[in-house]
Protein backbone atom coordinates (compact mmCIF):
# COMPACT_ATOMS: atom_id res chain seq x y z
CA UNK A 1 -16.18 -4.43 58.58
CA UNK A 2 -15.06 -0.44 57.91
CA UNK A 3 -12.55 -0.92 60.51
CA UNK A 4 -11.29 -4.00 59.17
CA UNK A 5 -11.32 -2.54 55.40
CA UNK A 6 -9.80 0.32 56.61
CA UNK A 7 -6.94 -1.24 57.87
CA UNK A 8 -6.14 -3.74 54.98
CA UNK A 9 -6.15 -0.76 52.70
CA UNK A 10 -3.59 0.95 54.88
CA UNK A 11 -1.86 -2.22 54.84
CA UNK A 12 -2.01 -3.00 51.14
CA UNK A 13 -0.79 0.64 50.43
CA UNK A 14 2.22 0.12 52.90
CA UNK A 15 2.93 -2.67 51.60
CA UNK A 16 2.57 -0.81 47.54
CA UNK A 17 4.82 1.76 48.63
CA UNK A 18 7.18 -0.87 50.28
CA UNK A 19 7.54 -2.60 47.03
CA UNK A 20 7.19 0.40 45.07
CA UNK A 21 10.20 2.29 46.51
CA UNK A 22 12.82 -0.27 45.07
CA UNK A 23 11.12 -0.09 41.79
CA UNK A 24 11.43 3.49 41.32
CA UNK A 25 15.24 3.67 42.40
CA UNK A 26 15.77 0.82 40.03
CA UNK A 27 14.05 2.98 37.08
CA UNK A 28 15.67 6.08 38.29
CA UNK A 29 19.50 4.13 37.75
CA UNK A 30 17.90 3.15 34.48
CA UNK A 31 16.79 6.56 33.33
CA UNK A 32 20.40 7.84 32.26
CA UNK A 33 20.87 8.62 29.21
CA UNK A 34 21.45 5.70 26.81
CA UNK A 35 23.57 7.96 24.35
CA UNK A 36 25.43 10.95 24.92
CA UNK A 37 26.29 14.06 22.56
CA UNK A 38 30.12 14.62 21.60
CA UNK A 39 30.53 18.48 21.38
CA UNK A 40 33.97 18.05 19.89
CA UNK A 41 35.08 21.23 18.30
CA UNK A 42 31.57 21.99 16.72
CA UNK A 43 30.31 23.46 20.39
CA UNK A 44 30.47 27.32 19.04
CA UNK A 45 32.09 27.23 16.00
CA UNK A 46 30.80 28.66 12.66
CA UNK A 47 30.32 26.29 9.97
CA UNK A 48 33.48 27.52 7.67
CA UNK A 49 35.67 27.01 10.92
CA UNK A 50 34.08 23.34 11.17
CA UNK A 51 34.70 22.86 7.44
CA UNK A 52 38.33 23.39 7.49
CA UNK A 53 39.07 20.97 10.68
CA UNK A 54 37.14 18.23 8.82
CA UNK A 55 40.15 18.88 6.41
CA UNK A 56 42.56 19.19 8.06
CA UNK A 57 41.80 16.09 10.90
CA UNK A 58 40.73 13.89 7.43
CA UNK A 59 44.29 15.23 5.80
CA UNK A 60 46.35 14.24 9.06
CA UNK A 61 43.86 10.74 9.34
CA UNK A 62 44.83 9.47 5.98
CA UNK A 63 48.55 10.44 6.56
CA UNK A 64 49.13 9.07 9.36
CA UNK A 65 47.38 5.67 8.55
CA UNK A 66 49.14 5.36 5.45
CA UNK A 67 53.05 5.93 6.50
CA UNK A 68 52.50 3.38 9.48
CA UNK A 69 51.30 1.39 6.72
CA UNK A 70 54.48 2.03 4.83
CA UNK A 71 56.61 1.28 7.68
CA UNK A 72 54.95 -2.32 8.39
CA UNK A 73 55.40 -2.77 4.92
CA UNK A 74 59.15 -1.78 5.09
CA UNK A 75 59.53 -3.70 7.84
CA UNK A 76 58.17 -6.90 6.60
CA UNK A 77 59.62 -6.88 3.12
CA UNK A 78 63.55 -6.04 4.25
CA UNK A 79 65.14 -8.33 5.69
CA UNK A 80 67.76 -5.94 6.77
CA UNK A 81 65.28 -4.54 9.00
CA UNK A 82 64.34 -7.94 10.38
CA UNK A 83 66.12 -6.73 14.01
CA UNK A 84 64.30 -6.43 17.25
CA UNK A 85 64.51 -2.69 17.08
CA UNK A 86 62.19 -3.04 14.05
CA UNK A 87 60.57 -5.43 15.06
CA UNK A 88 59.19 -3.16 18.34
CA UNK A 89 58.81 -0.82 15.73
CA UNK A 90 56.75 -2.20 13.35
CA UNK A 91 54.24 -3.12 16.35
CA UNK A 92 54.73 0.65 17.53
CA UNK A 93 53.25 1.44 13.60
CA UNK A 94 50.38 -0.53 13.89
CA UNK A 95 49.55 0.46 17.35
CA UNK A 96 49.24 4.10 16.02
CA UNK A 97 47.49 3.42 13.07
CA UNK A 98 45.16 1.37 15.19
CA UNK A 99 44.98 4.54 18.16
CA UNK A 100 44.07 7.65 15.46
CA UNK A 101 41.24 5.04 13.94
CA UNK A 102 39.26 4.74 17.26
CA UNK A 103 38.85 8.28 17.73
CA UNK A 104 39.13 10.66 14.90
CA UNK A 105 36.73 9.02 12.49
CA UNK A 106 34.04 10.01 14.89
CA UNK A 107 35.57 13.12 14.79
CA UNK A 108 34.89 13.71 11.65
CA UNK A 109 31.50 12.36 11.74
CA UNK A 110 30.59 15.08 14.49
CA UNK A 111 32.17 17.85 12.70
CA UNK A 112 29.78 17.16 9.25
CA UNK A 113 26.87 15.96 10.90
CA UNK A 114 24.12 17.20 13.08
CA UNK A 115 23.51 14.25 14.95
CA UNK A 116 26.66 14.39 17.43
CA UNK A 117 25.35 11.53 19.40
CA UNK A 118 27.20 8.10 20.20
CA UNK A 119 24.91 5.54 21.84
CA UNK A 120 26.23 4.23 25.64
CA UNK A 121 27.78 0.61 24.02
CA UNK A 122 29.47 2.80 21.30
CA UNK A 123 31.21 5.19 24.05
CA UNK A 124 32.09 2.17 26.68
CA UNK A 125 33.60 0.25 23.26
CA UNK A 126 35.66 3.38 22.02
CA UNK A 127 36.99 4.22 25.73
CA UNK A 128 37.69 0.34 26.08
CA UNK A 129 39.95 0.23 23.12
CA UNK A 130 41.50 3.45 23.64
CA UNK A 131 42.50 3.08 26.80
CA UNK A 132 43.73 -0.67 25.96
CA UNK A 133 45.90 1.42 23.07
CA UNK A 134 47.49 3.85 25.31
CA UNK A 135 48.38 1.43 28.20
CA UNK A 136 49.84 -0.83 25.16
CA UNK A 137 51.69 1.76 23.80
CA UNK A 138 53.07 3.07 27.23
CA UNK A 139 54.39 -0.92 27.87
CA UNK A 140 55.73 -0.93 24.27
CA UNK A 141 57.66 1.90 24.39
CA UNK A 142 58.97 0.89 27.63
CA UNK A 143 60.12 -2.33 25.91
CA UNK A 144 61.99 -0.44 22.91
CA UNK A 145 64.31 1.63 25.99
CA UNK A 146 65.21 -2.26 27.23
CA UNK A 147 65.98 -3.36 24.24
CA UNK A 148 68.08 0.07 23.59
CA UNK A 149 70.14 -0.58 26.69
CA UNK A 150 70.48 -4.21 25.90
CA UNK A 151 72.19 -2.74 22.61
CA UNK A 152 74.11 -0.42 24.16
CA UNK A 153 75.54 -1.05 27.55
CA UNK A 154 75.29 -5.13 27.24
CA UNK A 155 75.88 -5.52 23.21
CA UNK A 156 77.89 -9.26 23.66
CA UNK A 157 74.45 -10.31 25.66
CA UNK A 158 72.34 -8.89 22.58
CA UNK A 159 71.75 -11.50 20.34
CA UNK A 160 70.87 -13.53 23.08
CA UNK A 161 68.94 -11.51 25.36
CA UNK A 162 66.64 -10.15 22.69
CA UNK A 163 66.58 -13.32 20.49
CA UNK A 164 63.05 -13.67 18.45
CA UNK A 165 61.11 -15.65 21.10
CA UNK A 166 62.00 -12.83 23.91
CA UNK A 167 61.14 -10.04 21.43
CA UNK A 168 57.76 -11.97 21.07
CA UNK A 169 57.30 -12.32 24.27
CA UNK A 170 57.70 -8.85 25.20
CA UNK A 171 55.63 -7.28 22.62
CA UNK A 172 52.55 -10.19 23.54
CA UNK A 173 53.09 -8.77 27.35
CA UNK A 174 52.48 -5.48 26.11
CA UNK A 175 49.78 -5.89 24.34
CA UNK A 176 47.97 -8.57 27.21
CA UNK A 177 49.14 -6.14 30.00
CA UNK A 178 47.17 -2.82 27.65
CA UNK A 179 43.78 -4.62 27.29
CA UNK A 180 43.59 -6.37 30.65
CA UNK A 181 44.41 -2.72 32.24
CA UNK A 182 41.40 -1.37 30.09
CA UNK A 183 39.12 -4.00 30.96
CA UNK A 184 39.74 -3.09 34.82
CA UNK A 185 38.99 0.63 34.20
CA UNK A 186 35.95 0.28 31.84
CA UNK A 187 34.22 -2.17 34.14
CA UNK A 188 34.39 0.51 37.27
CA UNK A 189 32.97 3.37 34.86
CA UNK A 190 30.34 1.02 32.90
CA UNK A 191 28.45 0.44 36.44
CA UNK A 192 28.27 3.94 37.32
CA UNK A 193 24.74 5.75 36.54
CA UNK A 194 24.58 8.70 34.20
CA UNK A 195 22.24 11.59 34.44
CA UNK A 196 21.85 15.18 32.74
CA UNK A 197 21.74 15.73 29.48
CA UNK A 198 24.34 13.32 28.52
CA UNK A 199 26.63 16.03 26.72
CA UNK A 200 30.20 15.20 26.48
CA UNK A 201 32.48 18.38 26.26
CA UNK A 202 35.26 16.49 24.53
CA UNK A 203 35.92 14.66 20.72
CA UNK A 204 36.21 11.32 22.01
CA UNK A 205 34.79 9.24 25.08
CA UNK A 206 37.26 9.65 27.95
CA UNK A 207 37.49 8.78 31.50
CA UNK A 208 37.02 12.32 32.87
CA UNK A 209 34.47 13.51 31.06
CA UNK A 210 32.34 10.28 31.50
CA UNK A 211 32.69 10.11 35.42
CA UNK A 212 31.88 13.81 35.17
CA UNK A 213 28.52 13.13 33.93
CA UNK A 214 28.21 10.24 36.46
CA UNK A 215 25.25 11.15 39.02
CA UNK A 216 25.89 7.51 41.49
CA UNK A 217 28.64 7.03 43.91
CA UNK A 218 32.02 7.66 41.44
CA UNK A 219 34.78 7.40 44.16
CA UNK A 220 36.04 3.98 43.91
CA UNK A 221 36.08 4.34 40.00
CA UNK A 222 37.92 7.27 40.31
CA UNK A 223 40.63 5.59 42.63
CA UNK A 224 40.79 2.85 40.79
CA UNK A 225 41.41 4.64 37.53
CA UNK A 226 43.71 6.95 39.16
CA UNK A 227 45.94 4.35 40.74
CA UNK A 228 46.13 2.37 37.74
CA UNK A 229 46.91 5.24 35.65
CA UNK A 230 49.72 6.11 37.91
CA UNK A 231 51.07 2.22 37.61
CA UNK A 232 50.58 2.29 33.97
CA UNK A 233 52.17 5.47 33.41
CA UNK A 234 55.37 5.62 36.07
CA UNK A 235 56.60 1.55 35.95
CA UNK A 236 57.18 2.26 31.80
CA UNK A 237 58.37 5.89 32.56
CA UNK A 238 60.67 4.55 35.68
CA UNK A 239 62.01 1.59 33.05
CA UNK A 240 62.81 4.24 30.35
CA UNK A 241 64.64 6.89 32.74
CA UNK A 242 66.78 3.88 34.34
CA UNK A 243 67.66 2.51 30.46
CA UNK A 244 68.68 6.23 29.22
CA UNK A 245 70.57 6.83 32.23
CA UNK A 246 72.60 3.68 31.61
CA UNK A 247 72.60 4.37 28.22
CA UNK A 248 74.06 8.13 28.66
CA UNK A 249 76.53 7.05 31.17
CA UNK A 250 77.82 3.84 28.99
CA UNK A 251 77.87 6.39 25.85
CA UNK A 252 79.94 9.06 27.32
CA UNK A 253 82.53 6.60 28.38
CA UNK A 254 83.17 5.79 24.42
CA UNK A 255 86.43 7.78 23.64
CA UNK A 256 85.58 8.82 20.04
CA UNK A 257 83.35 11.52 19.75
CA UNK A 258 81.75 10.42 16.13
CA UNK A 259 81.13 6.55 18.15
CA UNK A 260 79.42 8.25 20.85
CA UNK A 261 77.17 9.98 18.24
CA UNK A 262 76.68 6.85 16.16
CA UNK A 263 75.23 5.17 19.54
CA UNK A 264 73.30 7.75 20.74
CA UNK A 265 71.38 8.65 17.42
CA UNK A 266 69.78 4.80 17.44
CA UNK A 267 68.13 6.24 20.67
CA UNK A 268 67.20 9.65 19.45
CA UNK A 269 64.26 8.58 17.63
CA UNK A 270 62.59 6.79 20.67
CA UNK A 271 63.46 9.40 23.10
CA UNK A 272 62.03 12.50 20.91
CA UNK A 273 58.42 9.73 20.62
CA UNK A 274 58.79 9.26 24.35
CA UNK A 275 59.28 12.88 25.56
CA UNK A 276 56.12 13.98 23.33
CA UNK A 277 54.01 11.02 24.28
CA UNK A 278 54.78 10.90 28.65
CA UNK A 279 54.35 14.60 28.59
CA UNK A 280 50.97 14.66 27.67
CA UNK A 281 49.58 11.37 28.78
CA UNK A 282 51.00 12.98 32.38
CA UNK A 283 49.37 15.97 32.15
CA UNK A 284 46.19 14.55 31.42
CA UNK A 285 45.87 10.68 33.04
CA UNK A 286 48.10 11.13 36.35
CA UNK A 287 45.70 14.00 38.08
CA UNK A 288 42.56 13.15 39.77
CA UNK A 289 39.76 13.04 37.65
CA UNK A 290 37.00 15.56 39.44
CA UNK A 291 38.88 18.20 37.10
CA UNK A 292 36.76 19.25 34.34
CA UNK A 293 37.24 18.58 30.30
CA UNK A 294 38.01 21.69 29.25
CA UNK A 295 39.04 23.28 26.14
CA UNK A 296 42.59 22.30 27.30
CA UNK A 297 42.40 19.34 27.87
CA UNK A 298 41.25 18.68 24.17
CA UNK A 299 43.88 20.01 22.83
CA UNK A 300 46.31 18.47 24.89
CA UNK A 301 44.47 15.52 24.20
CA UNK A 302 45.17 16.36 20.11
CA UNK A 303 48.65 16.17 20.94
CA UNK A 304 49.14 12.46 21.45
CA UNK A 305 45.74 11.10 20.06
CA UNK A 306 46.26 13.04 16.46
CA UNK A 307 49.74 14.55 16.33
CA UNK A 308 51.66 12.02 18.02
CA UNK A 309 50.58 8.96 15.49
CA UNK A 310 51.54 11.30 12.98
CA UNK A 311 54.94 13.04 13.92
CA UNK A 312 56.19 9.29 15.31
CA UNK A 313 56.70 7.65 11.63
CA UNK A 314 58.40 10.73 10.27
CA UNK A 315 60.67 11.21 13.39
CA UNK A 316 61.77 7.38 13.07
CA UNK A 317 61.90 8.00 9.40
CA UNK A 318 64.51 10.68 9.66
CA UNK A 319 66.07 10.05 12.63
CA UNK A 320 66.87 6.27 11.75
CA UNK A 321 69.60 6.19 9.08
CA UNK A 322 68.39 2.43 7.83
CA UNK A 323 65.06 3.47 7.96
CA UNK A 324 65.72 6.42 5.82
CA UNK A 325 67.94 4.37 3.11
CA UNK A 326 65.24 1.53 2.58
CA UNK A 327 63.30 4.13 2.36
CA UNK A 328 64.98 6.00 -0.34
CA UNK A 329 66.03 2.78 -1.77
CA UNK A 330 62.42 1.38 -2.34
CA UNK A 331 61.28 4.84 -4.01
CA UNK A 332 64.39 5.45 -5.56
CA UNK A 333 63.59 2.15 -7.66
CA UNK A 334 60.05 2.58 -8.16
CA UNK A 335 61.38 5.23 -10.13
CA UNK A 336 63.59 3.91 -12.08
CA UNK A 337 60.63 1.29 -13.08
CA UNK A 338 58.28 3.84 -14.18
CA UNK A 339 60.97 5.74 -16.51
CA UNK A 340 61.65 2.93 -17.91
CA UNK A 341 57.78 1.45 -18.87
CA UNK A 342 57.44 5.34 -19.88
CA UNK A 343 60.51 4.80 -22.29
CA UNK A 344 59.21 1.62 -23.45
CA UNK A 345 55.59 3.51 -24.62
């Protein structure tokens, strides 16, 4: 009986450990943190220095959402800006309104608050929609250089080639291709485990800092976000150099000099947006992403999460000559009304 007790105690604790074992791995995957902490700017600054960034970042938020709101508004009201130039345009303006508003209110909130946390479905939704936003924007602006050298080098094929329905369907390809992309790259990174203490040396919830923290196997995410960065980033970059190199060689072939000019400024704006926005989405997105989120990186990352949004209204604003006179036009009458309701009192 001893011997025979003996050995189905051995057996049933084989067997406990043997079932146990899973168990515990499963709990250990489980045991990541379920929010991390966004160290943002606040990670050793004093509390003045914190102060004036809320400012300024709340100053350059409300800016930037209201003149892409003035643009749509231009846009839609005109009809002389009812062209497919505009029309790119006005989806550009939203697009940026949209891309400040999914990270820099949480910004904010981690700059006045103590609690810097953002729970695990928070930071999967905010990199899901910013990533959608950037591939969008990189397809969009892609679509603005065809429709440039449409203008340009084929102007008979014009009305034709960018009619409403293509415009339409370009800018719905853009915006399809942007959030199919991020649901691709979210889905590798929300199956990875995280571990540590869950803190997030960056403002926002990116891809590098996120597999960074990752503590299971991360290599297949990180191929799969670096090969689709690369796609995202060079096909739109490749379609923009090949437009502006048809476009320069068609322009310098016009004999006047003041033509040429005329022809190239309707370009200027887009190529200044593109130029800011390729040069920093590069330096960050088309790298491997073992390199760590440093201090650079964030403010690289300023440049065309914050600044970009911002600068691109005002550069189409002075750069496009029809933009600039409905501009001037609409203000120009709203004062005019208000002198005269202040004559009438």
């Amino acid at each position: 009986l001893t011997k025979v007790s003996l050995f189905s105690t051995h057996l049933l604790t084989h067997e406990g450990m043997l079932h146990l074992k899973p168990r515990r791995m499963i709990l250990g995957n489980l045991s990541g943190p379920s929010e991390f902490r966004l160290l943002g700017f606040s990670g050793n600054s004093h509390l003045e220095l914190q102060a004036v960034l809320f400012v300024i970042f709340l100053a350059v938020y409300l800016l930037t959402v209201t003149e892409n709101m003035v643009i749509i508004t231009l846009i839609i009201t005109h009809p002389q800006l009812h062209k497919p130039m505009y029309f790119f345009l006005g989806h550009l303006a939203f697009l940026e309104a949209c891309y400040i508003s999914v990270t820099v209110p949480k910004l904010l909130l981690t700059l006045v608050l103590r609690n810097k946390s953002i729970s695990l479905p928070s930071c999967m939704a905010q990199l899901y929609f910013f990533i959608a936003l950037v591939c969008t924007e990189c397809v969009l602006l892609a679509a603005m250089a065809y429709d440039r050298y449409v203008a340009i080098c084929a102007p008979l094929h014009y009305a034709l080639a960018m009619g409403h329905r293509a415009c339409l369907q370009l800018a719905t390809a853009s915006w399809l291709l942007g959030f199919l992309i991020a649901v691709l790259k979210v889905s590798f990174i929300s199956q990875l485990s995280f571990c540590g203490p869950g803190v997030i040396n960056h403002f926002f919830c990116d891809i590098s800092p996120l597999l960074n923290l990752s503590c299971s196997q991360r290599r297949l995410a990180e191929m799969v976000d670096f090969i689709s960065a690369l796609f995202t980033l060079l096909i739109p970059l490749s379609v923009i150099i090949i437009s502006y190199t048809c476009i320069i060689r068609t322009v310098l072939l016009i004999p006047k000099a003041q033509n040429r000019k005329k022809a190239f400024s309707t370009c200027a704006s887009h190529l200044a947006v593109v130029i800011i926005f390729f040069s920093a989405t590069l330096f960050i997105y088309a790298r491997p992403r073992r390199a760590d989120s440093r201090d650079l990186n964030k403010l690289v990352s300023i440049i065309y999460t914050i600044v970009t949004p911002m600068l691109n209204p005002c550069i189409y604003c002075l750069r496009n000559q029809e933009v600039k006179d409905t501009l001037l036009k609409v203000l120009c009458s709203r004062t005019a009304l208000s002198r005269v309701s202040a004559s009438d009192h």
